[in-house]
Protein backbone atom coordinates (compact mmCIF):
# COMPACT_ATOMS: atom_id res chain seq x y z
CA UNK A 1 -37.11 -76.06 -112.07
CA UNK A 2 -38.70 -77.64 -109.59
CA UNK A 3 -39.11 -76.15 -105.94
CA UNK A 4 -36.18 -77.44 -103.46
CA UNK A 5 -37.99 -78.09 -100.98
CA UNK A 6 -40.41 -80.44 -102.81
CA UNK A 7 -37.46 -82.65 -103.70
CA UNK A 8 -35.94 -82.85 -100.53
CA UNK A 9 -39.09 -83.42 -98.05
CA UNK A 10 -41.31 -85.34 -100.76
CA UNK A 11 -38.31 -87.46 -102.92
CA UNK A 12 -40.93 -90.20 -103.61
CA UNK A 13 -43.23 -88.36 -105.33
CA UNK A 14 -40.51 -86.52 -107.55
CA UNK A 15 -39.80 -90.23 -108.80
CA UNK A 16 -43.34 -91.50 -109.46
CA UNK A 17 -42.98 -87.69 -111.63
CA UNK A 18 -40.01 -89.15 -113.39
CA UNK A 19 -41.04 -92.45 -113.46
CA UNK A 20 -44.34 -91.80 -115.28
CA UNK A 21 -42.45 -89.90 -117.68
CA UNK A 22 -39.84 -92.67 -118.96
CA UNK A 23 -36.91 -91.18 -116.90
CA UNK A 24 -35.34 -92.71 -114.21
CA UNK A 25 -35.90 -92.31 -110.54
CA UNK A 26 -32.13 -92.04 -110.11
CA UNK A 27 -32.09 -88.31 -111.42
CA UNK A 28 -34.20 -87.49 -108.38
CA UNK A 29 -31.36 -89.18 -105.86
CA UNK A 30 -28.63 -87.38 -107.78
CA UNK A 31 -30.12 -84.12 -107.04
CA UNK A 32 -31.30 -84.50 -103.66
CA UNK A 33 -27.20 -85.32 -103.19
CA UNK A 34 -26.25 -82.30 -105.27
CA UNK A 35 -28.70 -80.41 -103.21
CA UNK A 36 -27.73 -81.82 -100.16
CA UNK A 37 -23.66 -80.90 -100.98
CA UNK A 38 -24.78 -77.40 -102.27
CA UNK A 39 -26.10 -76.71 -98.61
CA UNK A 40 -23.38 -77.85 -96.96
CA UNK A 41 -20.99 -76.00 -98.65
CA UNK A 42 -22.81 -72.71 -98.27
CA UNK A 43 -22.82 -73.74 -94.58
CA UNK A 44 -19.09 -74.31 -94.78
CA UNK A 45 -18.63 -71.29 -96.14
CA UNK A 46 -20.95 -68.91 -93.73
CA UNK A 47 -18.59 -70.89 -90.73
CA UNK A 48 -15.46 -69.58 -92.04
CA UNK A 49 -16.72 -66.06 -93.28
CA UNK A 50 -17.88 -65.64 -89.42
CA UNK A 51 -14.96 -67.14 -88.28
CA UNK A 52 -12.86 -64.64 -90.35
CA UNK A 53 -15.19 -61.70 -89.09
CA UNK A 54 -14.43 -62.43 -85.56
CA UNK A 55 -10.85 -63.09 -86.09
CA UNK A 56 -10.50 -59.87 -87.82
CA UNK A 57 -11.81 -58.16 -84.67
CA UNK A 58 -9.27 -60.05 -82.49
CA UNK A 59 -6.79 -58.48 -84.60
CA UNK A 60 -7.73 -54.93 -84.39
CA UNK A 61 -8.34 -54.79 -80.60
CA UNK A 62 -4.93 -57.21 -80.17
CA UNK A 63 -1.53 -55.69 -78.47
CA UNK A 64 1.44 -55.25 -80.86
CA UNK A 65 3.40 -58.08 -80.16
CA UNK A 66 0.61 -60.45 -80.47
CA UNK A 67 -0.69 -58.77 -83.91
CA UNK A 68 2.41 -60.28 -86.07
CA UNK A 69 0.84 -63.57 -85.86
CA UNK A 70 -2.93 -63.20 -85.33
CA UNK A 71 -2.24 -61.05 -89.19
CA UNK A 72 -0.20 -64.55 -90.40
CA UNK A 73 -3.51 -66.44 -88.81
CA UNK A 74 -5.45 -64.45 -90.87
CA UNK A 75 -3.78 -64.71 -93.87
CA UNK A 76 -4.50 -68.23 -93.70
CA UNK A 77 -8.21 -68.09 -92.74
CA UNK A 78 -8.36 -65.74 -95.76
CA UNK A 79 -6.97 -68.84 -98.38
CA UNK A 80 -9.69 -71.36 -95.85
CA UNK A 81 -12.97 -68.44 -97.27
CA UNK A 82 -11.72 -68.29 -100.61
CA UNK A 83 -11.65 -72.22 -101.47
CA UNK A 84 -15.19 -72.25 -99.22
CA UNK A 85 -16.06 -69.71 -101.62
CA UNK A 86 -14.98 -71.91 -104.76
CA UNK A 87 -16.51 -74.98 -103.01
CA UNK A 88 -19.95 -73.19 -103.28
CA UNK A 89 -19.45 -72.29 -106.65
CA UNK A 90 -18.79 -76.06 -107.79
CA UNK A 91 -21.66 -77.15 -105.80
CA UNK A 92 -24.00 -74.61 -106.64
CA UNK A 93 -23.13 -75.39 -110.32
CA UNK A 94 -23.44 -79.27 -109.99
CA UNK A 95 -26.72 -78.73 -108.24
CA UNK A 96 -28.35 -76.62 -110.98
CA UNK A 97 -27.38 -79.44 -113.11
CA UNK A 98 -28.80 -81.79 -111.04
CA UNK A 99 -31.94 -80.39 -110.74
CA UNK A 100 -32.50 -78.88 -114.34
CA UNK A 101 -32.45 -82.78 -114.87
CA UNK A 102 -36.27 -83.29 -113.20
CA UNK A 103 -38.87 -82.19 -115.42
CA UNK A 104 -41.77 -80.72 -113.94
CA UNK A 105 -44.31 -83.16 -111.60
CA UNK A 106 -46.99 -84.28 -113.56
CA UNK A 107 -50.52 -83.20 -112.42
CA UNK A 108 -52.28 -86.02 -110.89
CA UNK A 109 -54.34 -88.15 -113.41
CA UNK A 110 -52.12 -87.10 -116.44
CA UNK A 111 -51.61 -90.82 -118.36
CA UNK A 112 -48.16 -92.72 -117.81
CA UNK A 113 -46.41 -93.53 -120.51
CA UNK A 114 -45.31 -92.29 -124.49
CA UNK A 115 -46.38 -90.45 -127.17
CA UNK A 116 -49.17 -93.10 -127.93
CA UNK A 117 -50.70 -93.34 -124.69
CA UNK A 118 -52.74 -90.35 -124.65
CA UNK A 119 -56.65 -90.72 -123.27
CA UNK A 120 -59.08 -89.22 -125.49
CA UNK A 121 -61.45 -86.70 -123.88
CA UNK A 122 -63.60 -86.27 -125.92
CA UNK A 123 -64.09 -85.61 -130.34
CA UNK A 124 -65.82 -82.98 -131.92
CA UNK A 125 -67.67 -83.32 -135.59
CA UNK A 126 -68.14 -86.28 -137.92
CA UNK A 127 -64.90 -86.64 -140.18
CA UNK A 128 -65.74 -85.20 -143.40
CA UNK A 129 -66.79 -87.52 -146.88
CA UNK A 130 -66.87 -86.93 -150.43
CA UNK A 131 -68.64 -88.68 -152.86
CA UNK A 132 -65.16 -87.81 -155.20
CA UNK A 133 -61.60 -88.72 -154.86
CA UNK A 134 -60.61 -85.94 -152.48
CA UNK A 135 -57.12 -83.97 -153.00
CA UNK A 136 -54.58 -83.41 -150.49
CA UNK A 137 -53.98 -79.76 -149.18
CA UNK A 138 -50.92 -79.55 -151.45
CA UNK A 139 -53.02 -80.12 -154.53
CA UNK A 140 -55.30 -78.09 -153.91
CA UNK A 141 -53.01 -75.33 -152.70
CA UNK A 142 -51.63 -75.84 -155.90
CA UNK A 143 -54.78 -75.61 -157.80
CA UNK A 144 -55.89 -72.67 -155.61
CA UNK A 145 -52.49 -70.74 -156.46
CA UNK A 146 -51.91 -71.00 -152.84
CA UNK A 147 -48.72 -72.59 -151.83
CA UNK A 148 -45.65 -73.11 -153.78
CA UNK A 149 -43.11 -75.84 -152.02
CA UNK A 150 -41.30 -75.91 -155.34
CA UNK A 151 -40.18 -72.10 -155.24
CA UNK A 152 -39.83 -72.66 -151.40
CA UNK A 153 -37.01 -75.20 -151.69
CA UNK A 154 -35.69 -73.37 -154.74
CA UNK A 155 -35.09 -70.16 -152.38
CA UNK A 156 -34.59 -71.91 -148.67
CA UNK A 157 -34.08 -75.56 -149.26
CA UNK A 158 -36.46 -78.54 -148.37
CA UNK A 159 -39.07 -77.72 -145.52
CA UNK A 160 -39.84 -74.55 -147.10
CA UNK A 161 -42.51 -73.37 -148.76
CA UNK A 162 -44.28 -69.71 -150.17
CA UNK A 163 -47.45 -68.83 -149.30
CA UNK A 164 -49.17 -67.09 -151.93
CA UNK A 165 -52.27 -65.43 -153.43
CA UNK A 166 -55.03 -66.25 -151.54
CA UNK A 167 -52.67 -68.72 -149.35
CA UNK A 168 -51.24 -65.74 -147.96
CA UNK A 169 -54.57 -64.17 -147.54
CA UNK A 170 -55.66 -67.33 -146.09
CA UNK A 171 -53.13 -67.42 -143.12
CA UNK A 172 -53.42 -63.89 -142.13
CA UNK A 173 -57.48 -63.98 -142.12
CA UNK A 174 -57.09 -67.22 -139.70
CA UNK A 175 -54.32 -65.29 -137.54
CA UNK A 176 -56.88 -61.87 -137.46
CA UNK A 177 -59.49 -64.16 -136.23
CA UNK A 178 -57.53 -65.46 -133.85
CA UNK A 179 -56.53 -62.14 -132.46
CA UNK A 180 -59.83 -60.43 -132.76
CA UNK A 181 -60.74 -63.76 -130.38
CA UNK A 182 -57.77 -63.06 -128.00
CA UNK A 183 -59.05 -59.33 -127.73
CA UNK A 184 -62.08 -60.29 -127.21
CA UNK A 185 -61.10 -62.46 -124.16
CA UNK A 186 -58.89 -59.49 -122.63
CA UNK A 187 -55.48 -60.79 -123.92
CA UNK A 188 -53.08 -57.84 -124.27
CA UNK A 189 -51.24 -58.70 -128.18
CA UNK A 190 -47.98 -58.50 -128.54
CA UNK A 191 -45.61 -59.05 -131.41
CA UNK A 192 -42.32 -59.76 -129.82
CA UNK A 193 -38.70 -60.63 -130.69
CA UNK A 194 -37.64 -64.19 -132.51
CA UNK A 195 -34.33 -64.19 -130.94
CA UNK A 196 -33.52 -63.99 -127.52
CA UNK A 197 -30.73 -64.81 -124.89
CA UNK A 198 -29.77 -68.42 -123.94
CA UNK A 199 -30.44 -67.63 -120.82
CA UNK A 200 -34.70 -68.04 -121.59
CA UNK A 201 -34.20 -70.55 -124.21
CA UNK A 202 -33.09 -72.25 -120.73
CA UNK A 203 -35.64 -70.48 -118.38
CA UNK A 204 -38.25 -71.91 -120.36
CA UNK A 205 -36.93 -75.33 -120.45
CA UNK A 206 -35.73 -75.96 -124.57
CA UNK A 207 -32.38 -76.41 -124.09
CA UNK A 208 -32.85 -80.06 -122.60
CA UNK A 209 -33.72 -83.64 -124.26
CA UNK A 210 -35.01 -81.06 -127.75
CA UNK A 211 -32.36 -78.57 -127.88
CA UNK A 212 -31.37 -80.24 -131.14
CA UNK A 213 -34.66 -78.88 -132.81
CA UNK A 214 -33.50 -75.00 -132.36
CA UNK A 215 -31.43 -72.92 -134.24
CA UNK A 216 -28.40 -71.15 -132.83
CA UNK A 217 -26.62 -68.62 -134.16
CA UNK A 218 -23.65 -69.12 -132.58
CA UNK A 219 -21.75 -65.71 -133.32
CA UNK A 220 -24.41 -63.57 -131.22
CA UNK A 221 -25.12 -66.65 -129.13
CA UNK A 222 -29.26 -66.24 -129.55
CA UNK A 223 -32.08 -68.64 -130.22
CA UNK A 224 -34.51 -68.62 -132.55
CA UNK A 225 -37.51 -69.45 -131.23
CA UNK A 226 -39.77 -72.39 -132.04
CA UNK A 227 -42.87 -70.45 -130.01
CA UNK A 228 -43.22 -67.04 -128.76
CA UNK A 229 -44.28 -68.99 -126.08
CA UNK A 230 -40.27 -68.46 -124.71
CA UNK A 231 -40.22 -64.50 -125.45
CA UNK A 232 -43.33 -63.91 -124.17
CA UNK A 233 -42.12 -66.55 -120.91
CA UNK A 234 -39.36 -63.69 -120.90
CA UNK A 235 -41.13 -60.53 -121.05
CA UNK A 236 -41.29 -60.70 -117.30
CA UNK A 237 -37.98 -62.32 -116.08
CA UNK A 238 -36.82 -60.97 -113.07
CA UNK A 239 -39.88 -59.29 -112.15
CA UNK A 240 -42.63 -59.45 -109.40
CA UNK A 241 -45.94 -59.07 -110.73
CA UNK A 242 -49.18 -57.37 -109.39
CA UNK A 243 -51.89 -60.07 -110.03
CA UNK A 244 -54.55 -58.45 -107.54
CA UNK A 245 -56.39 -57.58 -110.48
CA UNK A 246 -56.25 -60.70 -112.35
CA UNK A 247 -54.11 -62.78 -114.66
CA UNK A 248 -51.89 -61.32 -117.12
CA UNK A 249 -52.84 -62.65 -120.03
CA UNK A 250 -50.91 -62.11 -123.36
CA UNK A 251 -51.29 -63.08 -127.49
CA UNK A 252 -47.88 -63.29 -129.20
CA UNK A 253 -47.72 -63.32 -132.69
CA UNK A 254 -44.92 -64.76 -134.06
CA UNK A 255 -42.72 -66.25 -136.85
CA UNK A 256 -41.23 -69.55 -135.57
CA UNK A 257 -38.73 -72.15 -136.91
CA UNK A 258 -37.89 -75.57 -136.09
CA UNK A 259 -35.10 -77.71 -137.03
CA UNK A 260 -37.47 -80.34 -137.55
CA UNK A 261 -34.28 -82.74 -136.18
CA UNK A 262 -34.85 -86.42 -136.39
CA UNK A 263 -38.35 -86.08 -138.60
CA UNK A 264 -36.48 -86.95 -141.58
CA UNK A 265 -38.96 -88.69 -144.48
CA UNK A 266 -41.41 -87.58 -142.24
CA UNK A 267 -44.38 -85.34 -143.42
CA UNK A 268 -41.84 -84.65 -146.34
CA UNK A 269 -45.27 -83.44 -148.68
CA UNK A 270 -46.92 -80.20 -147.84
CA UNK A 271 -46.98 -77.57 -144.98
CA UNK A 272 -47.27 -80.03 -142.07
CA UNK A 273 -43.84 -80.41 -140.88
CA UNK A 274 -41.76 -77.08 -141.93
CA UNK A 275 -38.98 -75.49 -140.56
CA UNK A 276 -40.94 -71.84 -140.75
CA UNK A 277 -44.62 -71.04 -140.10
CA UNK A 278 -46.27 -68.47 -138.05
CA UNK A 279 -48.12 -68.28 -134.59
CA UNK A 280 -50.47 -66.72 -132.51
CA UNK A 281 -49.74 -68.06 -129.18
CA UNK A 282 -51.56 -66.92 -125.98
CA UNK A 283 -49.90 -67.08 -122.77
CA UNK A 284 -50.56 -66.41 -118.95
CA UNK A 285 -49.03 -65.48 -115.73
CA UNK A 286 -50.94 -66.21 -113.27
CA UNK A 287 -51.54 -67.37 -109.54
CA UNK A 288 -50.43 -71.11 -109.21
CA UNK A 289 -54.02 -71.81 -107.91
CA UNK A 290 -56.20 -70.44 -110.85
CA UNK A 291 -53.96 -72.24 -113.28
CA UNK A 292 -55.83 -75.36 -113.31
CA UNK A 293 -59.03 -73.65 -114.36
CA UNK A 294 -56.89 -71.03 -116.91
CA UNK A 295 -55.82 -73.99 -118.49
CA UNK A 296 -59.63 -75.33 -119.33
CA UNK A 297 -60.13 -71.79 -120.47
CA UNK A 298 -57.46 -71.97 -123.18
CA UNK A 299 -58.29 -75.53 -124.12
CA UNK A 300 -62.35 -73.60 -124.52
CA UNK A 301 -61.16 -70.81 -126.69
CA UNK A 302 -58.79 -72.88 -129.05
CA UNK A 303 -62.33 -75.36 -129.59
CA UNK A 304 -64.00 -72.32 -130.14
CA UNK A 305 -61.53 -71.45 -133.12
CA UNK A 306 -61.89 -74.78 -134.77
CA UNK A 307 -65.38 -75.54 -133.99
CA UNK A 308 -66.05 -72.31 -136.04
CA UNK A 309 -63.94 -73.03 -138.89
CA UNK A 310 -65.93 -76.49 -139.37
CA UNK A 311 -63.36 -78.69 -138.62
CA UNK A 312 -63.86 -82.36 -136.81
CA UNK A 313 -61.47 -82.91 -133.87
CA UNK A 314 -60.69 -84.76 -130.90
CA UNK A 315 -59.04 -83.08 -127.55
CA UNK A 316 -56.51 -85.75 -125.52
CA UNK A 317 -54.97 -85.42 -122.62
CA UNK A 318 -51.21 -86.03 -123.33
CA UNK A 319 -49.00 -88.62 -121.72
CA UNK A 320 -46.27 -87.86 -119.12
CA UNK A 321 -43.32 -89.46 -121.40
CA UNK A 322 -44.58 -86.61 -124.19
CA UNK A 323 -45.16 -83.54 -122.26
CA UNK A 324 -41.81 -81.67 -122.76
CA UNK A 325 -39.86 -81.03 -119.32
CA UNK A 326 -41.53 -78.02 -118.63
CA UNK A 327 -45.25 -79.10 -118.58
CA UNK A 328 -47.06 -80.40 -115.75
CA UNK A 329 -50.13 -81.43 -118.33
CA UNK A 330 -50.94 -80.76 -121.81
CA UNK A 331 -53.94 -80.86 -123.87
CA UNK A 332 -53.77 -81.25 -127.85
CA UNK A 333 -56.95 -80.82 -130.07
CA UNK A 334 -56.16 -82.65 -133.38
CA UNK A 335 -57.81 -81.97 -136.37
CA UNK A 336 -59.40 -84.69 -138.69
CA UNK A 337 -57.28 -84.55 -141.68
CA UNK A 338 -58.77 -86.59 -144.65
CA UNK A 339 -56.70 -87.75 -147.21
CA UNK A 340 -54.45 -88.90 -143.98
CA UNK A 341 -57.80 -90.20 -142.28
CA UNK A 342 -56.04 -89.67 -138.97
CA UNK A 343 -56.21 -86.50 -136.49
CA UNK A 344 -53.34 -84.34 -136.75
CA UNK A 345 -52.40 -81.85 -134.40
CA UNK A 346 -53.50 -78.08 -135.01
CA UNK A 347 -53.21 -77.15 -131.31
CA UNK A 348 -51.44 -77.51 -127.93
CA UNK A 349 -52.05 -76.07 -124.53
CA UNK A 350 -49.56 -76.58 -121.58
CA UNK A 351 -50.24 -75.83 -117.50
CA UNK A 352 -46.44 -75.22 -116.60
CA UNK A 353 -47.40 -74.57 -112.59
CA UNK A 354 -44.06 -72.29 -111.14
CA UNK A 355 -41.55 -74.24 -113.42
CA UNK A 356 -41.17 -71.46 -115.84
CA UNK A 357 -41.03 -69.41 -113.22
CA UNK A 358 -38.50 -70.63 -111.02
CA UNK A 359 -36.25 -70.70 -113.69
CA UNK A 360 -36.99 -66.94 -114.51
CA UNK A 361 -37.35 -65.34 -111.50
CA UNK A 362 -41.21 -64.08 -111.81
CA UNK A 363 -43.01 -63.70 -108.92
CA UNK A 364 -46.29 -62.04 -107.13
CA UNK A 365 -47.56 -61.01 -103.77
CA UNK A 366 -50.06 -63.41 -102.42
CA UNK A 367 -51.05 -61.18 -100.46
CA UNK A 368 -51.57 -57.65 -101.81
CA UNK A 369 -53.18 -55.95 -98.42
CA UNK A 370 -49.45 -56.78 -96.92
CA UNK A 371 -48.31 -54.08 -98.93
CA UNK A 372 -44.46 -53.86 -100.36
CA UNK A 373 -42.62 -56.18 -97.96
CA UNK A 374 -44.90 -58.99 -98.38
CA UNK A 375 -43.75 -61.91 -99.31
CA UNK A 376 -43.46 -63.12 -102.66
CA UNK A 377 -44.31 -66.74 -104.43
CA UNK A 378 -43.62 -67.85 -108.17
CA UNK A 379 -46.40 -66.94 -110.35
CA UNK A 380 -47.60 -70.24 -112.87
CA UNK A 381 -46.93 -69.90 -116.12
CA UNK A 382 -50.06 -71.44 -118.90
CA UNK A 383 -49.19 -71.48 -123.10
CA UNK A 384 -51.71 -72.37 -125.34
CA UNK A 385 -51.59 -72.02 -129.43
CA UNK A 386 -55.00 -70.20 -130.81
CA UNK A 387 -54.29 -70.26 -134.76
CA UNK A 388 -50.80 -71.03 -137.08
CA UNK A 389 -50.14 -72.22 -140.34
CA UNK A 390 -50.69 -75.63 -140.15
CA UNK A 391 -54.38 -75.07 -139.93
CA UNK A 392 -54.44 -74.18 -143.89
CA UNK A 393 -54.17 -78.11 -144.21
CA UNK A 394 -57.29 -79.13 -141.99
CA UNK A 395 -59.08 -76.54 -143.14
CA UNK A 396 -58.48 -76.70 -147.41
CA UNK A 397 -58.67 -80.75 -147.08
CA UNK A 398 -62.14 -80.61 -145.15
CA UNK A 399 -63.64 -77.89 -147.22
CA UNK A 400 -62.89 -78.76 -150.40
CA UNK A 401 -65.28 -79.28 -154.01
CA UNK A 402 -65.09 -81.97 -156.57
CA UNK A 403 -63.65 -79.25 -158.90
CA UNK A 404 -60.77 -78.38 -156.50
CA UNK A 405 -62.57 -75.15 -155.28
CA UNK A 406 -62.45 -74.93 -151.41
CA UNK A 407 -65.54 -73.30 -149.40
CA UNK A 408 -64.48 -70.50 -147.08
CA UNK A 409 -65.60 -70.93 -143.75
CA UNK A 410 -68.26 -67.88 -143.05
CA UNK A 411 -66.34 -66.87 -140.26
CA UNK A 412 -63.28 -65.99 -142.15
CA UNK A 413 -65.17 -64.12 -144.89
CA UNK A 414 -64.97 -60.41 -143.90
CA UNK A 415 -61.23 -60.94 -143.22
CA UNK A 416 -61.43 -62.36 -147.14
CA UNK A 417 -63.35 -59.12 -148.23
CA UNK A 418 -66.78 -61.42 -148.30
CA UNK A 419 -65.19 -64.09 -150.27
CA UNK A 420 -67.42 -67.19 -150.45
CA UNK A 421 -65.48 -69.61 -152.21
CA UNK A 422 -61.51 -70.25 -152.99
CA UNK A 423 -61.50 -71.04 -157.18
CA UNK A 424 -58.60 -72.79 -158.65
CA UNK A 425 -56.83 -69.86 -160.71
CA UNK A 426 -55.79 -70.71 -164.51
């Protein structure tokens, strides 16, 4: 969430926030109200509980006659604290509502507006031709003995998909690159749990306007996640971190699934839009001041990845209305994709500031000379994909041969045992 004290001494600029994304400004009065009530009744409360604490004093020190009713007085102080008490707890409740409803403020110069008023930064690569009619990454997964949607939906339903042969090979030599990358960069990997608690489905902000794209299961009441971006958000909950030494820096690698809600007859052929892929995701705790340039640095390593694999893309800087509640700015790199001759989206990176964090309770000491009782600040939380599944589509499509073989990029060939080039099988 958003810090309190923003909202309630700089209103104005919480609106242009939720103005630029497409939300109304009226959100932002119906939590400085609900924050406004909260603190009253606390105040309300803390009256009556002192109140109660001095009148229970009278009552100890009082003579015997009196102490008949100063106990009856007391009696009805006591019912006064307890409905304080449950005053709180409705306002604290409505307030958390309230302000879960404001996204995160937009970093200045992120673009007003929807999903198609993004600003280009800049493009990378001219988009690939043939001098043949070129196949689709289906086909030629096909041809490749590579990826089998027709077994997928046999076994799982529509959205699904195997990979196999050198498909599988394929994904896992991208993912190993991308790992040897993070390693290389001082990311600590971690392979962490697809299901976790509401409560960081909700810390992590995916239980608001998109909650209809996870899956519940609603017996154990856990998520599966769509990112390891929210498990590795959790790995810290609760905690206070020691950044004196740097960022915390993390690689998640992950299976993910997606309801794919509302993307119906959408992206139907292929591996584009699935409800199951897999992801290396990096993510960062870090000081809310080094985010800005942490968040370059992702955008730099996830160029490097494509930029090696010989694909053509573009970077944009993504419009408020499209960020996700969470994100203060995102940059996508899209890959050139040519049988679609459009840019499609390989990755994402997000600067979340202390939203996250708020939410789950991680903090740091600013100042690590003031030893323990120093005081504490939310640490900013950065996510950034660095290879997943989709990237077999850019990558077959752009690569390809007039007899449906596919050219391996060089830097994937020792994870392919030296292989050169993909060959259709027979």
């Amino acid at each position: 969430m958003i810090d309190p004290v923003l909202l309630r001494e700089r209103p104005e600029l919480v609106k242009r926030s939720q103005v630029s994304r497409g939300e109304s400004p009226d959100t932002v009065d119906e939590a400085v109200a609900a924050d406004r009530d909260r603190r009253a009744a606390i105040t309300a409360f803390e009256e009556l509980r002192a109140a109660q604490n001095a009148h229970g004093k009278r009552v100890a020190q009082a003579p015997k006659e009196e102490k008949a009713a100063l106990v009856a007085e007391a009696k009805a102080l006591s019912e006064q604290v307890k409905a304080a008490q449950h005053a709180v707890t409705v306002a604290e409740e409505a307030a958390d509502a309230a302000l879960g409803r404001i996204e995160n403020i937009v970093v200045d110069g992120v673009p007003a507006g929807g999903e198609a008023d993004f600003v280009t930064l800049r493009t990378h690569g001219e988009a690939p031709t043939f001098d043949f009619e070129a196949r689709d990454h289906l086909a030629l997964g096909e041809l490749l003995g590579a990826i089998d949607m027709e077994r997928g939906t046999k076994v799982s339903g529509s959205r699904f998909y195997f990979l196999t042969g050198i498909g599988a090979r394929l994904e896992l030599a991208i993912m190993t690159l991308a790992l040897d990358r993070a390693l290389q960069a001082g990311f600590t990997p971690l392979i962490p749990p697809t299901l976790v608690r509401p409560e960081v489905m909700r810390g992590t902000g995916f239980l608001g306007q998109h909650a209809d794209e996870i899956y519940h299961l609603e017996e154990d009441d856990l998520y599966l996640v769509g990112t390891s971006e929210v498990p590795l958000a959790g790995f810290h909950m609760g905690e206070i971190l020691d950044l004196g030494k740097g960022a915390k820096r993390y690689a998640g690698w992950s299976t993910c699934y997606r309801r794919e809600a509302g993307s119906y007859g959408k992206d139907t052929r292929g591996i584009i839009r699935v409800h199951q892929f897999n992801k290396l995701e990096m993510f960062v705790h870090t000081t809310p001041e080094d985010a800005e340039a942490e968040h370059l640095r992702l955008v730099a390593m996830q160029e490097g990845m494509l930029q090696d694999l010989g694909l053509s893309y573009r970077v944009i800087d993504v419009a408020a209305g499209d960020l996700g509640s969470s994100a203060a700015r995102k940059y996508d790199v899209e890959a050139w994709v040519p049988t679609q001759g459009a840019y499609r989206e390989l990755t994402s990176t997000s600067n979340c500031t202390t939203y996250q964090a708020r939410r789950l309770d991680i903090r740091y000491r600013p100042d690590v000379e003031a030893g323990e009782k120093s005081k504490t600040a939310f640490v900013a939380t950065l996510n950034g994909t660095l290879a997943t599944t989709r990237w077999i589509v850019a990558l077959l499509e752009t690569h390809q041969r007039a007899d449906g073989s596919v050219t391996v990029p060089e830097v994937l060939r020792p994870y392919l045992g030296g292989l050169e080039v993909m060959e259709p099988v027979e």
